[in-house]
Structures are given as C-alpha cells and as structure tokens.
Protein backbone atom coordinates (compact mmCIF):
# COMPACT_ATOMS: atom_id res chain seq x y z
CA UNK A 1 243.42 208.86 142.68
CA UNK A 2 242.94 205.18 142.48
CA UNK A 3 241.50 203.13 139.77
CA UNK A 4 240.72 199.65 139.52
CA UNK A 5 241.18 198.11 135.66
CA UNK A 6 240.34 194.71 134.63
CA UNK A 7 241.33 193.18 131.28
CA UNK A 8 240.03 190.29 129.81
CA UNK A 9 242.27 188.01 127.91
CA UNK A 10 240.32 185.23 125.84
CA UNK A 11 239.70 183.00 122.74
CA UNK A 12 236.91 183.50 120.42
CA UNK A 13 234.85 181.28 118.57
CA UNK A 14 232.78 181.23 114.97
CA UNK A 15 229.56 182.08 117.32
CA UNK A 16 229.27 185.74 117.51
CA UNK A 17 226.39 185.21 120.22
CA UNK A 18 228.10 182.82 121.95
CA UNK A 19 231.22 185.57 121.97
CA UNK A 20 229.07 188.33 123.96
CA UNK A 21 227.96 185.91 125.90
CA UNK A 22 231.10 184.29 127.23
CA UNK A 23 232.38 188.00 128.00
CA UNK A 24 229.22 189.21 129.89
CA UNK A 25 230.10 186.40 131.96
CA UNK A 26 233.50 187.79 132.31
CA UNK A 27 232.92 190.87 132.88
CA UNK A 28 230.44 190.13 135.74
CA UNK A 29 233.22 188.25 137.19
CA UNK A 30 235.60 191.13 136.86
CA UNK A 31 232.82 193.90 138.58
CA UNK A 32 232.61 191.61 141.35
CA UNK A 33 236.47 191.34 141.97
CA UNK A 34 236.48 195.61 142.14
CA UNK A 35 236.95 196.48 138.59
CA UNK A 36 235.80 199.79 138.01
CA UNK A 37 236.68 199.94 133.92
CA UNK A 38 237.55 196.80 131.79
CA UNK A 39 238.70 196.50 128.53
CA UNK A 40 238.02 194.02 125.90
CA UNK A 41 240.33 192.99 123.36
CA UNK A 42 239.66 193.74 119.65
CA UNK A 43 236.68 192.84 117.79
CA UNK A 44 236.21 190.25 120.76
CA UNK A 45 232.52 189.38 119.28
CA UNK A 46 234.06 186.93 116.24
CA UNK A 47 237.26 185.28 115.31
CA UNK A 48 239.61 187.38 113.57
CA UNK A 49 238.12 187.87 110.33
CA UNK A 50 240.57 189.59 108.95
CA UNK A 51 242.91 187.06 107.87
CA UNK A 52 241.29 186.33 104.64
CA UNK A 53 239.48 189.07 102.04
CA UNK A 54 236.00 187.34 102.16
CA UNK A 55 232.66 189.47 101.45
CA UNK A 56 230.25 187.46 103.89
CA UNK A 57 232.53 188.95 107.25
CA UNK A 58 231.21 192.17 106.22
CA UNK A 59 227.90 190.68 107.76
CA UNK A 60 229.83 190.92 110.67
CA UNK A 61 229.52 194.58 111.38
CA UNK A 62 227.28 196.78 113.33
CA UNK A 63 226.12 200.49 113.86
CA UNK A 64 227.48 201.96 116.80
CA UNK A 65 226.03 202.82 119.05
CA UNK A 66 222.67 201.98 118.03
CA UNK A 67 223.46 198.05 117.23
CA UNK A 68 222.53 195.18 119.51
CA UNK A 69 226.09 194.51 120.70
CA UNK A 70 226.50 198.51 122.12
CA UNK A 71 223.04 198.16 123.22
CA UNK A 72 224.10 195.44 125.27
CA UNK A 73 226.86 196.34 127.21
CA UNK A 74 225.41 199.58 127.73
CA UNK A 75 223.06 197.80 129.62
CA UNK A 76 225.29 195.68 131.28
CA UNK A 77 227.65 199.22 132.47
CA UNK A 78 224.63 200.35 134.05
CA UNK A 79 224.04 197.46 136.02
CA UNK A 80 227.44 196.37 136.91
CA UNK A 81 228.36 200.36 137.89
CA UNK A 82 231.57 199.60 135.65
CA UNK A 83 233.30 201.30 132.51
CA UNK A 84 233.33 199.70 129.22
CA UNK A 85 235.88 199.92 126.51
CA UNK A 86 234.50 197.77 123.85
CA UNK A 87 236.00 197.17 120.17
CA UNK A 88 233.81 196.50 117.57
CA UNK A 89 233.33 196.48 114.30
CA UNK A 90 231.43 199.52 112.89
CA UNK A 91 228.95 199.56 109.82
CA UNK A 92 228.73 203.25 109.73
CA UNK A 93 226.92 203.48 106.21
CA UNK A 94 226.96 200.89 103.25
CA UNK A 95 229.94 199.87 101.86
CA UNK A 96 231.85 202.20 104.66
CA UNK A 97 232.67 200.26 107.86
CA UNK A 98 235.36 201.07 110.36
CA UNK A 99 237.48 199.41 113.06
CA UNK A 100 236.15 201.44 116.29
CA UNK A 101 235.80 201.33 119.96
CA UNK A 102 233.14 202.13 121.82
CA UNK A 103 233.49 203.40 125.25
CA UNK A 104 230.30 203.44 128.03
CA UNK A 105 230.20 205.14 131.03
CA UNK A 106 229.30 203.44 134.46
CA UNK A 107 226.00 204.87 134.09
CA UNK A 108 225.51 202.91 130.60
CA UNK A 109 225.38 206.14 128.99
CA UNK A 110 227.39 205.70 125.13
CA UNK A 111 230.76 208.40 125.87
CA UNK A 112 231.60 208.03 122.27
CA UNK A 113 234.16 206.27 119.61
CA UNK A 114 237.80 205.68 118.57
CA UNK A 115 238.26 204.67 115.22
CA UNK A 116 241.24 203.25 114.65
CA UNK A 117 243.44 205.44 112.86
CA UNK A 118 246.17 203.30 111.26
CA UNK A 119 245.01 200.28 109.02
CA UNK A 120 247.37 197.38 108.75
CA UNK A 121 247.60 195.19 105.39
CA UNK A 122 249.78 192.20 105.88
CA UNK A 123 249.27 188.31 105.19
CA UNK A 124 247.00 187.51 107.69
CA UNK A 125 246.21 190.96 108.68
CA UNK A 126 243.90 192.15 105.17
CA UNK A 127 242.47 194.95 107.18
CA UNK A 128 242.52 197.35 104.61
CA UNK A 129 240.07 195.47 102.77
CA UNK A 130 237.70 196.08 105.39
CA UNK A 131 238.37 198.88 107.36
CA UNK A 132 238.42 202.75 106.63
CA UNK A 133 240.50 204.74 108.24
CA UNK A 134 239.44 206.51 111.46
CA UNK A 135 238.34 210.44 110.52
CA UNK A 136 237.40 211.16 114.03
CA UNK A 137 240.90 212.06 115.43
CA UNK A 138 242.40 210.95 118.90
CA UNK A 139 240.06 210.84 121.80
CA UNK A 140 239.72 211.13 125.27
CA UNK A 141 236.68 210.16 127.40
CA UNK A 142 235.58 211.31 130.70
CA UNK A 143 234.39 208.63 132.96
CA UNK A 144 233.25 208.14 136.34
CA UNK A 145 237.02 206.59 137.05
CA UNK A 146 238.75 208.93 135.19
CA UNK A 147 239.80 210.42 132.14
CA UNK A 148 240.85 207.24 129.30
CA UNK A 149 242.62 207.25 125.75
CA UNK A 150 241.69 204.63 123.34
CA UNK A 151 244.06 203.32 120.75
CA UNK A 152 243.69 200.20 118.74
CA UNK A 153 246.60 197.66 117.95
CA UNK A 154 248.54 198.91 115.01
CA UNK A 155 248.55 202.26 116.53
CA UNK A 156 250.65 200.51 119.32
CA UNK A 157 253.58 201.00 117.24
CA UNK A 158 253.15 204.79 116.54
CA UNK A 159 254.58 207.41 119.08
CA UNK A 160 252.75 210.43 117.47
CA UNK A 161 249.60 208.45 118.46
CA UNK A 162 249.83 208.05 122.51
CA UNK A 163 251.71 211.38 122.62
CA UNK A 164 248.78 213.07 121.18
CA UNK A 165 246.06 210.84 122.95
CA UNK A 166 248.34 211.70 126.48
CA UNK A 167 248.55 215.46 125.38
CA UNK A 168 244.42 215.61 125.23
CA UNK A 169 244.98 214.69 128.82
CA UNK A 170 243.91 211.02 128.68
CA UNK A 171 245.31 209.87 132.28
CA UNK A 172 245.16 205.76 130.85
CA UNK A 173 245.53 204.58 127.55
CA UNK A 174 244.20 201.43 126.25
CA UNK A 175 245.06 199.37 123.21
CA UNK A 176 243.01 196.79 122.47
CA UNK A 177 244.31 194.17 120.63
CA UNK A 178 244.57 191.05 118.32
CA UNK A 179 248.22 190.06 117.19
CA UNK A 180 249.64 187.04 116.83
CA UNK A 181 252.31 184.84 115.24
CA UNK A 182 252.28 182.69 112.21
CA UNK A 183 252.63 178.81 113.04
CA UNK A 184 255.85 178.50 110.99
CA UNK A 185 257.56 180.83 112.41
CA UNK A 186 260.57 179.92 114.89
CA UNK A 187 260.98 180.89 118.15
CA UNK A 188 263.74 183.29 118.13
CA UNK A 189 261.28 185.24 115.72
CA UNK A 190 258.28 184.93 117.87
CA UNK A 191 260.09 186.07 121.00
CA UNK A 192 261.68 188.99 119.46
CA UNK A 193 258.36 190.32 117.60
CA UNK A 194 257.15 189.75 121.29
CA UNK A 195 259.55 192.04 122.53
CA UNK A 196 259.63 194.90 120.29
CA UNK A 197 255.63 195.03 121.06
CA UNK A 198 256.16 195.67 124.21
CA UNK A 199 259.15 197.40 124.67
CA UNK A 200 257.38 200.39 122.19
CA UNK A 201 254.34 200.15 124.27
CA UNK A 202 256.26 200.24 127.42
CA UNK A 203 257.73 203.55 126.03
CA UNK A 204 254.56 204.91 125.31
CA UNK A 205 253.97 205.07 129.30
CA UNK A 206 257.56 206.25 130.09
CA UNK A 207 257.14 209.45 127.48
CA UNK A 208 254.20 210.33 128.34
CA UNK A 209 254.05 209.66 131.71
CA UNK A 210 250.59 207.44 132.16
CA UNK A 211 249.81 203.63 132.74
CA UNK A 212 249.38 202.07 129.51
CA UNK A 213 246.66 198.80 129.60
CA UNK A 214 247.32 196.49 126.49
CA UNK A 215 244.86 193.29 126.27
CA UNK A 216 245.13 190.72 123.72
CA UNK A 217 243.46 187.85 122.29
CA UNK A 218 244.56 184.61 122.41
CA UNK A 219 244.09 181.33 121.10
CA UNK A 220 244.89 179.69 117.32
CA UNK A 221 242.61 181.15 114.65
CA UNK A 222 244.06 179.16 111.39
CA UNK A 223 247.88 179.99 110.90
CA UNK A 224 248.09 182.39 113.35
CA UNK A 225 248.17 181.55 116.95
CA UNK A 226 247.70 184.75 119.24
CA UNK A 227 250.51 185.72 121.56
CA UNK A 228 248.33 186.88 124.48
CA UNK A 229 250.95 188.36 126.11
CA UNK A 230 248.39 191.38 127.81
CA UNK A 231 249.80 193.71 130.44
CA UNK A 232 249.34 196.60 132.79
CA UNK A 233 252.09 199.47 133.21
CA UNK A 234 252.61 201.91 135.76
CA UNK A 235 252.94 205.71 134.54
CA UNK A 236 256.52 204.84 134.00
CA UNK A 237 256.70 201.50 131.87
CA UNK A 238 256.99 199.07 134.97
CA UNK A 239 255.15 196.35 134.42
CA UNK A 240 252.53 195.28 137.03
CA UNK A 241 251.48 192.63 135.62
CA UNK A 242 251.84 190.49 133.10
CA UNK A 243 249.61 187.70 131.28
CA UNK A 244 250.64 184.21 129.69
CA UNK A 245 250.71 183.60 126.14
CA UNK A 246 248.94 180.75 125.75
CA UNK A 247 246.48 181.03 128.31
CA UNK A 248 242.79 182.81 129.03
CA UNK A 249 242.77 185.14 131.72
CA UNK A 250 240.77 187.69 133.42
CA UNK A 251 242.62 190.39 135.61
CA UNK A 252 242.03 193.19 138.12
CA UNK A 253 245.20 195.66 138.81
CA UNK A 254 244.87 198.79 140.82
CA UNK A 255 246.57 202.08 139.34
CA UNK A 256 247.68 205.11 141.15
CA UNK A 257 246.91 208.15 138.86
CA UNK A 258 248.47 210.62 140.71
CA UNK A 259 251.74 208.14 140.27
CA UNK A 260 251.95 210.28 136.91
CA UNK A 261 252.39 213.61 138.41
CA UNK A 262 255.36 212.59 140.19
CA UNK A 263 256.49 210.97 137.14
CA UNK A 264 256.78 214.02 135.12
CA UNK A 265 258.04 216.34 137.46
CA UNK A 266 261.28 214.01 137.90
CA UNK A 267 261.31 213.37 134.82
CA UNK A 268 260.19 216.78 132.90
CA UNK A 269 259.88 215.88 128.86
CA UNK A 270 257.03 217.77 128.91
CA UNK A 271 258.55 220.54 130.30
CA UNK A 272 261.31 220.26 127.61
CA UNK A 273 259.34 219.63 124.62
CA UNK A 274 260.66 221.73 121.67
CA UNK A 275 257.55 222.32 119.57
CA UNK A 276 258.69 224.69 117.74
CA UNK A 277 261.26 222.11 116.56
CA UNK A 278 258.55 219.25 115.27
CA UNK A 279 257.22 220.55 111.89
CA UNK A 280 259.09 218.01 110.38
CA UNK A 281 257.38 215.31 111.73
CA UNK A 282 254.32 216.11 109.35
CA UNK A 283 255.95 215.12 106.22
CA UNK A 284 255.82 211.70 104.82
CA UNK A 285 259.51 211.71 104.45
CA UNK A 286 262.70 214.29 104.85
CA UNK A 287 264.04 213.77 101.48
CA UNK A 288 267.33 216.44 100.45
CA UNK A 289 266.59 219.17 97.93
C-alpha cells in the first residue's frame, strides 16, 4: 500500500486569521500535487506563544472540534478529498486547556484527538503554564489512507511513546512540531541539538518498524529562531527527504506501507520483545533497597 504525505514547513505571524489562511493556501497546493494526508506543524494558527507566561495567549485557544479553526479544515478535507492532521490549541473547559491534535478524515468527518502527553517547561518553552497534560492516552486513527499515530514534539524524545503508538498498530507516525534554537547559542551547539533530534526520531522508525513524518516550524519568533529541519523516514530510519533550516517549504513524499512488513520480519524485535522483562520501566526511577 502506497500513501502520499505532504508536510508543510512554514513561518507564522501575530495574525491568527492570516495563519489559517496562508495554510489553506498550502494545503490546496499540496492536494493538487497528490497528497493524500498532510500534516501541519504545531499550533501553526499563531506564533509560538509559549515562550513567555502571559494571560492574554490563553485567548488563543479553541474547543475542538466544535471551534472555527476544526470547523474549517473539516471543511476544507472534504473538499480537497485529503487527510488532516492539525495541532491546535484546545480550550476544553475554563481554566483547563490542552496542547492537542486534531485529525479529519478525507470525508471531513472529525476522527478524533491527541493530546500531547509530555509537557515541556524550559526558558522559552513555559508550556506547563499553559498546557495540561494529555489524559486521553496514545492514539491511532483510521483514515481513508491508512491507519496514523499522532505524537506532538516533546514526545519525540520518548521511546515508550512511538513504541506504544506503533504497538496500537499506527502504520505512520507524525510529530508535529515547533523547536528551535536560542540566538546566542553557537553552532557546534545548534548542530548537535540538531542531531540528537533526529537521530532519536530516526530510531523511533527503525524500532518500530514504520515511516516516521516530523514537520517543523520555522522562522525567528524573538530569541529563538526555529530549526526547520522537517523530514520523512522510511519504515527503517532512511531518510527520504529532508527540509532546510532556514527555509519555508511544502512537500509531497510517497511511502510504501507494506515496506514495514519486510522490515520486521528481517529484522524481528517484535518477535523478540521480552515483556515479561519491562515492569521496570513503570517506575520513576530504579533506586537500590
């Protein structure tokens, strides 16, 4: 089975209007180039907000899916015949707001949501101060093009997270994204935290045996200029293709699902799993007696 992914790679502006609008456009673009499922990058509608504790971004947020931006693209799925994976950010109830992807079918029909599970509080990176942490578990959605797993950014750097998502059977997994580097920091530094980011989501695909899809932001917010950097695996880390830092970009790349079976059954960990060996995984930490 063959799927054809597009990933959008952009700036954003103050505008949230002007955001949706500048995507649509994109995405149009995309459908017309083959793309059967595209994937925005994380919380594409603003500029990162995050990067400073300030009350009036809360303004920001929306209920899924019953808010104008879901609304939209819904209707935009069902007239492009296309997938949507689309990160927002989710008022779910006052004073409780999440970080959460929605994902619509080609149909425009509303699959469901992946809250992001693992909340990040750094300088520049005050999500905690906005964000709950996802309670809906690991998901998988069935769509027209084939079964996807959603992740969002700092679960990039957690095994436990793709292994699960890939174990629910998810045959892609997508992390959108927004990470970046701080302006004073030197090159050796940015090229290394480069790395690392994509050598552990690179690993996610080898494990587990599926294409992994990562799409970034770019563009300098502030101190922090985004790295960009988005690419598309095969179901055993190779990278197909590969996006500039610096630059915006819109992509199409065709996948070959079944590429996984033959992945695993040369290369069994599945097979070899020793679950009865894990239970230690579930502490915090494996401190002596």
């Amino acid at each position: 089975m063959k799927v054809k992914v597009g990933i959008i790679q952009a700036s954003c502006v103050a505008d949230k209007q002007e955001n949706i609008n500048r995507f649509t456009a994109k995405i149009r673009n995309l459908a017309a180039e083959g793309a059967q499922i595209v994937c925005l990058q994380e919380l594409f509608a603003s500029l990162y907000f995050c990067d400073e504790e300030r009350y009036q971004n809360f303004k920001l947020a929306e209920p899924i899916p019953d808010g104008p931006t879901t609304t939209h693209f819904m209707a935009l799925a069902k007239e492009l015949g296309v997938v949507l994976i689309c990160s927002e950010f989710e008022k779910r109830a006052d004073g409780l707001y999440h970080n959460t992807t929605a994902v619509i079918d080609a149909d425009g029909s509303y699959l469901g949501k992946y809250r992001k599970m693992h909340i990040p509080d750094d300088p520049g990176y005050y999500e905690k101060f906005y964000f709950t942490p996802g309670d809906l578990g690991y998901k998988v959605f069935d769509t027209r093009y084939g079964r996807v797993g959603v992740l969002i950014c700092w679960d990039q750097w957690y095994p436990e997270a793709s292994r699960i998502t890939a174990l629910m059977g998810a045959q892609m997994l997508f992390y959108p994204t927004a990470i970046g580097w701080d302006v004073r920091q030197n090159e050796q530094d940015n090229k290394e935290q480069y790395e690392a980011w994509q050598t552990i989501q690179r690993s996610h695909a080898v494990a587990n045996g599926v294409p992994v899809i990562s799409v970034n932001r770019t563009g300098l917010e502030g101190g922090m200029q985004f790295w960009g950097g988005s690419f598309i695996t095969n179901a055993f880390g190779r990278v197909l293709y590969q996006a500039p830092h610096l630059d915006e970009v819109t992509h199409v790349e065709e996948l070959d699902l079944d590429e996984s079976d033959h992945y695993r059954r040369h290369w069994p960990y599945y097979r070899d799993r020793r679950i009865d060996s894990y239970t230690p995984i579930l502490k915090r930490y494996i401190d002596e007696d």
